[in-house]
Protein backbone atom coordinates (compact mmCIF):
# COMPACT_ATOMS: atom_id res chain seq x y z
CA UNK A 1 342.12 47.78 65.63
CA UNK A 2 342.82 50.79 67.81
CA UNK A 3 340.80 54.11 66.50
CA UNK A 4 344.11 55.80 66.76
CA UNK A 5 345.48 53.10 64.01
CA UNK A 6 342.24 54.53 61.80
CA UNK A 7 343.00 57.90 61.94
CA UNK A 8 346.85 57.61 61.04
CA UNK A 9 345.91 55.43 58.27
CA UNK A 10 343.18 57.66 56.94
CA UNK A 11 345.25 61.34 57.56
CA UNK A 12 347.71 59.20 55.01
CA UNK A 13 345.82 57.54 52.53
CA UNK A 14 342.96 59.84 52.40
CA UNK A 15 343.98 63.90 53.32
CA UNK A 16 340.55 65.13 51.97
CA UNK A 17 338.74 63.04 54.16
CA UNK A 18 340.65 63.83 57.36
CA UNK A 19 340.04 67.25 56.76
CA UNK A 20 336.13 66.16 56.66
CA UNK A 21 336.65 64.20 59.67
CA UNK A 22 338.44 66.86 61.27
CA UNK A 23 335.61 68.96 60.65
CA UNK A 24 338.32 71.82 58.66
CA UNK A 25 335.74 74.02 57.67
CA UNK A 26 334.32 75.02 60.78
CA UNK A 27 338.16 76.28 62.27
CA UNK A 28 338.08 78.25 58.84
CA UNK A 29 334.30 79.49 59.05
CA UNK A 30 333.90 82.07 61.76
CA UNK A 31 330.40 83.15 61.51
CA UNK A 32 327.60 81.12 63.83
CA UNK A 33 324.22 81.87 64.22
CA UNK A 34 322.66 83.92 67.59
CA UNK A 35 323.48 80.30 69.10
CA UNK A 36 326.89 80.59 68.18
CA UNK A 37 326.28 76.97 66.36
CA UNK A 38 327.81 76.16 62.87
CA UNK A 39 324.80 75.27 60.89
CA UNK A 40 324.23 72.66 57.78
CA UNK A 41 323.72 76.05 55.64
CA UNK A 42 327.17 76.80 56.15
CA UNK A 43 328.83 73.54 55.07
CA UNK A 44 330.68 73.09 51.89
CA UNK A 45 329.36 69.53 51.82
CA UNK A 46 326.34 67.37 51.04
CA UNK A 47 325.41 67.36 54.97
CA UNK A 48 323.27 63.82 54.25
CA UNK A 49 326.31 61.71 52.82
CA UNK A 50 328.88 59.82 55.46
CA UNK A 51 331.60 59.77 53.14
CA UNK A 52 334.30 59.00 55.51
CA UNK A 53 332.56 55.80 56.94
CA UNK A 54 331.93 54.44 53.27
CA UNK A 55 336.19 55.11 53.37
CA UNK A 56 336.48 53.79 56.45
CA UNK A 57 333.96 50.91 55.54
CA UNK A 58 335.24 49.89 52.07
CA UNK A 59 338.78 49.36 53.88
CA UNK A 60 337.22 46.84 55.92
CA UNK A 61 337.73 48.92 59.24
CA UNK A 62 334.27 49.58 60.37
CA UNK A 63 332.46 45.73 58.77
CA UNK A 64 331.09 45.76 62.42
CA UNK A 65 328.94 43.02 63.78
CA UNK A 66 326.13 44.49 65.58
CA UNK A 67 323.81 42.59 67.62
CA UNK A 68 321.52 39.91 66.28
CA UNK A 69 322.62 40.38 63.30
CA UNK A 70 321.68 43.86 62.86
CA UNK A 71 322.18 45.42 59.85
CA UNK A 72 322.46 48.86 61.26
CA UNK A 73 322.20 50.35 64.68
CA UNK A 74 320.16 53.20 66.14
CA UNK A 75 320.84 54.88 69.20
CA UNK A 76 317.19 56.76 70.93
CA UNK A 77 317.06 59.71 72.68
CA UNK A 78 315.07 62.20 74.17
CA UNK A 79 316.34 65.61 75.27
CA UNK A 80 314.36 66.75 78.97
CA UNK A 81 314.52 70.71 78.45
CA UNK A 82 311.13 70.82 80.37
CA UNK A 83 309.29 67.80 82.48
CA UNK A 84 306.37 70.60 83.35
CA UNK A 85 304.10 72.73 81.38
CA UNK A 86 304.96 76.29 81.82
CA UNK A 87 301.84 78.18 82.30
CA UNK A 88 301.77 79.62 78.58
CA UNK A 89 302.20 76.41 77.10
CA UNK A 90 299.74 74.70 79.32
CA UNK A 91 296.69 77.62 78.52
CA UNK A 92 297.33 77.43 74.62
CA UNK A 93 296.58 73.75 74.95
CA UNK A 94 293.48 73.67 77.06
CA UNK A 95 292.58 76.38 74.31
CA UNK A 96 293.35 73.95 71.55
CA UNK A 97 291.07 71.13 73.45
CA UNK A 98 287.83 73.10 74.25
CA UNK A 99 288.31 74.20 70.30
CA UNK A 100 288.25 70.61 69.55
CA UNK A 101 285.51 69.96 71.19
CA UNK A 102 287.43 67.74 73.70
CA UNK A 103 286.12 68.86 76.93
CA UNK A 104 287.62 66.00 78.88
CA UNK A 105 290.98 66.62 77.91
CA UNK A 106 290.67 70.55 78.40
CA UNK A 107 289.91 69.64 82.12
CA UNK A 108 293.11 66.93 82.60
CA UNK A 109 295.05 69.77 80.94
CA UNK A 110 294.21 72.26 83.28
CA UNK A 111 294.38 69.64 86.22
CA UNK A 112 298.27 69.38 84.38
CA UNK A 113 299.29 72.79 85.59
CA UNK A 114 299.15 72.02 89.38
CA UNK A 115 300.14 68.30 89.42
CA UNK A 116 302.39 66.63 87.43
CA UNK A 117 300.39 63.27 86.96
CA UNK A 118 298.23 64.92 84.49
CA UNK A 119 300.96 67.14 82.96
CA UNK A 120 302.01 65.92 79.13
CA UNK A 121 305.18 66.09 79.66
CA UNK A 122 306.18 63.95 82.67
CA UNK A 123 305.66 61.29 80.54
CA UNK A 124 308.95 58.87 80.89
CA UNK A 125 306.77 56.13 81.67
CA UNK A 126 304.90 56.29 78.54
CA UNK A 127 307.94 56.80 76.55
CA UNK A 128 309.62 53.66 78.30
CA UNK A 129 306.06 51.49 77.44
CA UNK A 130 306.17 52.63 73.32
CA UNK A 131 310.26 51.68 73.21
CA UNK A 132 309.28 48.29 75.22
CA UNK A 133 307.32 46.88 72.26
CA UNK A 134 310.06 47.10 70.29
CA UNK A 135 312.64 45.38 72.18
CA UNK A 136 313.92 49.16 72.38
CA UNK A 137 315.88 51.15 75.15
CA UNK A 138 317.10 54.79 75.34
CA UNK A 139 318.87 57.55 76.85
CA UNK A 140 317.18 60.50 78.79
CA UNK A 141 318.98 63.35 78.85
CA UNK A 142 318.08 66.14 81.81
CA UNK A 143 318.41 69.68 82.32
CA UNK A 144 319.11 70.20 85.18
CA UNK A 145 318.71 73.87 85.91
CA UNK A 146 315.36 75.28 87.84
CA UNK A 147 315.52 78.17 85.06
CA UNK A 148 317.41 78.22 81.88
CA UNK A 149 317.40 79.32 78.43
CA UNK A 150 313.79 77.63 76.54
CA UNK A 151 314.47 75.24 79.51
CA UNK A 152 314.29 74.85 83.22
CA UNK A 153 312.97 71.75 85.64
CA UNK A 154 312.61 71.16 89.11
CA UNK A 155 314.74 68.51 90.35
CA UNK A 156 313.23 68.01 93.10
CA UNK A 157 310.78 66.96 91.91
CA UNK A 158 311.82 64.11 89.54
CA UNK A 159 313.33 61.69 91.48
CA UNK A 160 310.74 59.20 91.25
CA UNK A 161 310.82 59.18 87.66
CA UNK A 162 314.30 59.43 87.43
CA UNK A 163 314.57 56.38 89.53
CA UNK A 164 311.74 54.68 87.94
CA UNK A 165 314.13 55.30 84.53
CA UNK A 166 316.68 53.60 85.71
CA UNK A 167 315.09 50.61 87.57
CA UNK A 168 313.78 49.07 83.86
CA UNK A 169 317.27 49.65 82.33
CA UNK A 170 317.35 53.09 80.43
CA UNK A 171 319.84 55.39 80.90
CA UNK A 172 320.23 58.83 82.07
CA UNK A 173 322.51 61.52 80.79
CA UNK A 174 323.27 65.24 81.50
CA UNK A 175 321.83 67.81 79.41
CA UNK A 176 324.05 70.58 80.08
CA UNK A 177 322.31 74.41 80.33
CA UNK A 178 322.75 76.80 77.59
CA UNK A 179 325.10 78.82 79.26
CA UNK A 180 326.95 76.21 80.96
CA UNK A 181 327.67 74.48 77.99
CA UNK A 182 331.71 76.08 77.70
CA UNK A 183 332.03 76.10 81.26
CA UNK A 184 334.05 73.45 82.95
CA UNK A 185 333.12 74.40 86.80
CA UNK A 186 328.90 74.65 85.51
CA UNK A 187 329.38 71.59 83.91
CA UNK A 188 331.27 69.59 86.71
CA UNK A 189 328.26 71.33 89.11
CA UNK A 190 325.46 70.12 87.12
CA UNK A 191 326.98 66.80 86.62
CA UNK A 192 327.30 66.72 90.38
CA UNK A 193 324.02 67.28 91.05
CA UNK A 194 322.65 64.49 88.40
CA UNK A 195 324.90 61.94 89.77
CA UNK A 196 323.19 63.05 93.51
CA UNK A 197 320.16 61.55 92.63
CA UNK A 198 321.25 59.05 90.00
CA UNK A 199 323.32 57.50 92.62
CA UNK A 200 325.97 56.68 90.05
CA UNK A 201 328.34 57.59 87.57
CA UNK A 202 326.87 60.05 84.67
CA UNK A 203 328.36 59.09 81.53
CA UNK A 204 326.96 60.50 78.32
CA UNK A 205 326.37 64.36 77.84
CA UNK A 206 324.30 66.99 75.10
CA UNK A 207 324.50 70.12 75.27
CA UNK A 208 321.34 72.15 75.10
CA UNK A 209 320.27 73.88 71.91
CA UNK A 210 323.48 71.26 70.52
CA UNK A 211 325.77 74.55 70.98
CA UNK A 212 328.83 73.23 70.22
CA UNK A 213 332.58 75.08 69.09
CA UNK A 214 335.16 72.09 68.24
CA UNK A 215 338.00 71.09 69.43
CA UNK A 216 337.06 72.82 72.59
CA UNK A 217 333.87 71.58 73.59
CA UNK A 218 334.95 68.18 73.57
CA UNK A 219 338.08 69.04 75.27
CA UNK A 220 335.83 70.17 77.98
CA UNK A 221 333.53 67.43 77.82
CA UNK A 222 336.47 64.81 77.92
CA UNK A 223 337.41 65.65 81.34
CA UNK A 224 333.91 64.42 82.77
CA UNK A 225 332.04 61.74 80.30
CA UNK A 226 332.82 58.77 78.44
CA UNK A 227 330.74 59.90 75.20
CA UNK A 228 329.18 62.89 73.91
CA UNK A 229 326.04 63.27 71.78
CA UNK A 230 325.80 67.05 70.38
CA UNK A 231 327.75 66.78 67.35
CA UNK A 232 325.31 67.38 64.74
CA UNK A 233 323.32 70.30 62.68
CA UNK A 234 320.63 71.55 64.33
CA UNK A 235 318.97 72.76 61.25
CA UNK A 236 319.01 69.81 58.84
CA UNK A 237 319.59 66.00 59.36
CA UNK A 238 322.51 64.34 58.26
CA UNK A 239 326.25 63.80 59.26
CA UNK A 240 328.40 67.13 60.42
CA UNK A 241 331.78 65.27 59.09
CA UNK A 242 330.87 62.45 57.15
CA UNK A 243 331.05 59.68 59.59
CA UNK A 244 327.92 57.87 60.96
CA UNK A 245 329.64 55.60 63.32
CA UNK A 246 331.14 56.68 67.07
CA UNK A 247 334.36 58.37 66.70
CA UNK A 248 337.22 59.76 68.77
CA UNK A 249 337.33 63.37 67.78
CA UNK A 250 340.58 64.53 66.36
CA UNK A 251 342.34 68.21 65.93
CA UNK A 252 343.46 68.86 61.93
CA UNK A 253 347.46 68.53 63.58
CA UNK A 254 346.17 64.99 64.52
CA UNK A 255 345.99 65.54 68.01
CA UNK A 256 342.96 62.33 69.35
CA UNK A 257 340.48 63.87 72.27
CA UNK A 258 339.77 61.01 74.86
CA UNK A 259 336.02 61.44 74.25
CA UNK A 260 334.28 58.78 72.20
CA UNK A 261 331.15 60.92 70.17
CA UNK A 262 327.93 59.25 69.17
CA UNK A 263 327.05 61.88 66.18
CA UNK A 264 323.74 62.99 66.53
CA UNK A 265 321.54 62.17 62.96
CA UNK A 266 317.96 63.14 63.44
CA UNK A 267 316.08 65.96 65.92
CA UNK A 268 312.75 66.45 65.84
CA UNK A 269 313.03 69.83 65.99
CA UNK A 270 314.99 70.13 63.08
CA UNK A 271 312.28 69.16 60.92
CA UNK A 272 309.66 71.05 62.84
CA UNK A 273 311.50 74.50 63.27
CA UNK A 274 314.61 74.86 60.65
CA UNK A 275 313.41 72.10 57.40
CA UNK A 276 309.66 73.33 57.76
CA UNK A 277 308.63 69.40 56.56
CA UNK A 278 305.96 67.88 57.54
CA UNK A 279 305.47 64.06 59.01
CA UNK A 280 305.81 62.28 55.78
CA UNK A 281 308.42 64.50 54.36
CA UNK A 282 310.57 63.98 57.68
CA UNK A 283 309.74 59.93 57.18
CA UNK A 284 311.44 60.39 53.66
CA UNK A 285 314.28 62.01 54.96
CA UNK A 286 314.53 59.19 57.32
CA UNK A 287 314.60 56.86 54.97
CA UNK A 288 317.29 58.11 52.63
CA UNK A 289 319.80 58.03 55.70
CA UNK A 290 319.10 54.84 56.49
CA UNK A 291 319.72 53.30 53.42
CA UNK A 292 323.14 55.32 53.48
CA UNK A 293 323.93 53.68 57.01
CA UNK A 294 323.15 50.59 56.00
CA UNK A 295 325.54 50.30 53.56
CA UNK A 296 328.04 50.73 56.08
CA UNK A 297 326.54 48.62 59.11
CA UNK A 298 326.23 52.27 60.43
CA UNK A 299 324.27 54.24 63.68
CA UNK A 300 321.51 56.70 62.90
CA UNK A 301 321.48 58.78 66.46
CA UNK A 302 317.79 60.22 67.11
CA UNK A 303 316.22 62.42 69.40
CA UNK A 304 312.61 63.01 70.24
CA UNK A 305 312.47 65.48 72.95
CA UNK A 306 309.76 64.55 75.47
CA UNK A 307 307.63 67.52 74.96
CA UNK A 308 307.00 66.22 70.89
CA UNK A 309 305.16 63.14 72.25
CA UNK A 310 302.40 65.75 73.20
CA UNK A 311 299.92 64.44 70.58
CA UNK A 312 297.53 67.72 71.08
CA UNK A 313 300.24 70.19 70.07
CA UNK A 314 302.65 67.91 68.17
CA UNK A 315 299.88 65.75 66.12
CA UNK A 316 301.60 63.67 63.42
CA UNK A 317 305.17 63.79 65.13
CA UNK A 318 303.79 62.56 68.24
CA UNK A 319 302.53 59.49 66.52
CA UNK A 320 305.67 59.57 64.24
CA UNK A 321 308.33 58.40 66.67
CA UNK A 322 305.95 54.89 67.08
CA UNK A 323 306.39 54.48 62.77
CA UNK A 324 309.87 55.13 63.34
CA UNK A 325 310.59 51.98 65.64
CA UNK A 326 308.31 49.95 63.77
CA UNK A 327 310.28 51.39 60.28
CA UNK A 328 313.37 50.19 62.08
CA UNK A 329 312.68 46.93 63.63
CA UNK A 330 311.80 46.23 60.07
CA UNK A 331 314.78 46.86 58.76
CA UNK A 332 316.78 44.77 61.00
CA UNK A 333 318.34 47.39 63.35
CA UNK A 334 319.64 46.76 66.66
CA UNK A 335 317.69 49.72 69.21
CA UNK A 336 319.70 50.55 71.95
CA UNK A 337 320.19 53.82 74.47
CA UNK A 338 323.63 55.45 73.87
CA UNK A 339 325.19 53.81 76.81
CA UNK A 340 324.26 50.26 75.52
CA UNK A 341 326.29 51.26 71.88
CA UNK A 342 328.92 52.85 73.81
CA UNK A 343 329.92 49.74 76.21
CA UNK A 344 329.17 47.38 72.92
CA UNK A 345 331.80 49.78 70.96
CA UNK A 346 334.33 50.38 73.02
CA UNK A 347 334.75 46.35 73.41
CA UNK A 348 335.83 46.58 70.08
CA UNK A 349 338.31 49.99 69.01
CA UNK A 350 339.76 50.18 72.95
């Protein structure tokens, strides 16, 4: 069935729902935070419940057959804001080491602010080797910028790892800056300069700090990528409209936006900076949306920024993100990079 069948059938059937779908609330709620981001706190709804795909699901429209069988499907991802150590970063954890007592490590961190191969966070090849054991692939998605808002990295230098990314099958995306986010001619420039060194075709975008205004950041987005990744809270987990599947975005007058959106589900940071929960309340949180998604042979989106596998300063999330794959592969889910879900989707609704 063609998506745009769905969405007549549900603006019929179900009004309430489109309006959820629709995201309705956010054209009527005007105030943002300093980010200019509509946050979970401001939703009318129970932000962890995908009401519209149990609809959508219970219809019989979205009984999807994932791979092997899966019973759900879960899309990785890790945001690049930084591959370096700026220098503040770098001294607070070579202060955190010799406090430790770990003397060795103090001295590779310190090696880690003039060279890169003993810097935590040019770590793509580590990344790549956890997801590996678990049959798993992902999505990177870069900054681009030299300097930008809590973000900046030098291009030049990450061509061998960008390349290295690509030769064993994961994908890269564009993270676009925090100011270029609303900007069609910053976006089509950093895209540009991606694609330089990709060699190829970027398809899949997030926007830093997930700043986001609908419909007009995925009309803007539409013009350049196949799917988009930002729509979700950055200050609790959960589902923005109800849906935990991919989904053609859609103004309230019906109006469809040729973008296909993964919705993000989980962020590291969200648990770390806005939830305040530790490891093995985040794991619980987890949990509860997967048994939601399963229900409805749904996708759980997640992103581990790069920087959180930085076991000195992150500690238990570091080490969470390896009990999340192994948490998954239990349950039967199918792990796959965005791009994978989006070519195995599209097969089906275009």
């Amino acid at each position: 069935m063609k998506w745009e069948n769905i969405l007549i059938m549900l603006k019929e059937e179900a009004p309430e729902l489109f309006a959820t779908y629709v995201g309705q609330e956010e054209y009527s709620w005007h105030f943002r935070d300093k980010h200019g981001r509509f946050l979970a706190r401001h939703s009318r709804r129970r932000v962890y419940e995908c009401e519209v795909s149990e609809r959508l699901f219970d219809k019989g429209l979205l009984d999807i057959e994932w791979p092997r069988r899966a019973r759900l499907a879960v899309a990785l991802t890790h945001d690049v804001d930084y591959s370096r150590m700026e220098m503040p970063y770098a001294l607070r954890s070579v202060r955190k080491a010799l406090y430790q007592g770990r003397f060795s490590l103090a001295s590779r961190r310190t090696a880690g602010i003039f060279t890169k191969n003993h810097d935590p966070f040019t770590n793509f090849k580590q990344i790549i080797n956890i997801e590996a054991q678990y049959d798993a692939k992902s999505t990177f998605f870069f900054l681009v910028n030299r300097k930008d808002f809590a973000g900046g990295n030098n291009f030049e230098e990450l061509t061998d790892e960008i390349n290295f990314i690509m030769d064993k099958g994961w994908e890269i995306g564009l993270h676009t800056g925090y100011f270029s986010y609303d900007d069609p001619r910053k976006i089509a420039s950093e895209k540009k300069m991606l694609e330089k060194v990709t060699g190829c075709k970027v398809r899949g975008v997030r926007n830093h700090f997930l700043r986001f205004s609908i419909p007009r950041t995925w009309e803007n987005l539409s013009a350049f990528f196949d799917y988009d990744s930002t729509f979700g809270y950055a200050d609790h987990v959960g589902f923005r409209n109800g849906v935990c599947h991919p989904f053609k975005p859609c103004t309230p007058d019906g109006r469809i936006i040729d973008i296909w959106e993964i919705p993000l589900t989980v962020m590291d940071t969200t648990f770390i900076k806005y939830m305040d929960a530790d490891a093995r309340e985040a794991f619980e949180w987890v949990k509860l949306l997967v048994r939601k998604v399963e229900k409805v042979k749904g996708v759980i989106t997640l992103l581990w920024h790069n920087t959180t596998f930085d076991e000195l300063v992150y500690g238990e999330y570091a080490r969470m993100y390896r009990a999340l794959l192994r948490y998954f592969k239990a349950r039967g889910a199918w792990l796959s990079s965005c791009g994978e879900l989006y070519d195995y989707w599209v097969e089906i609704f275009e």
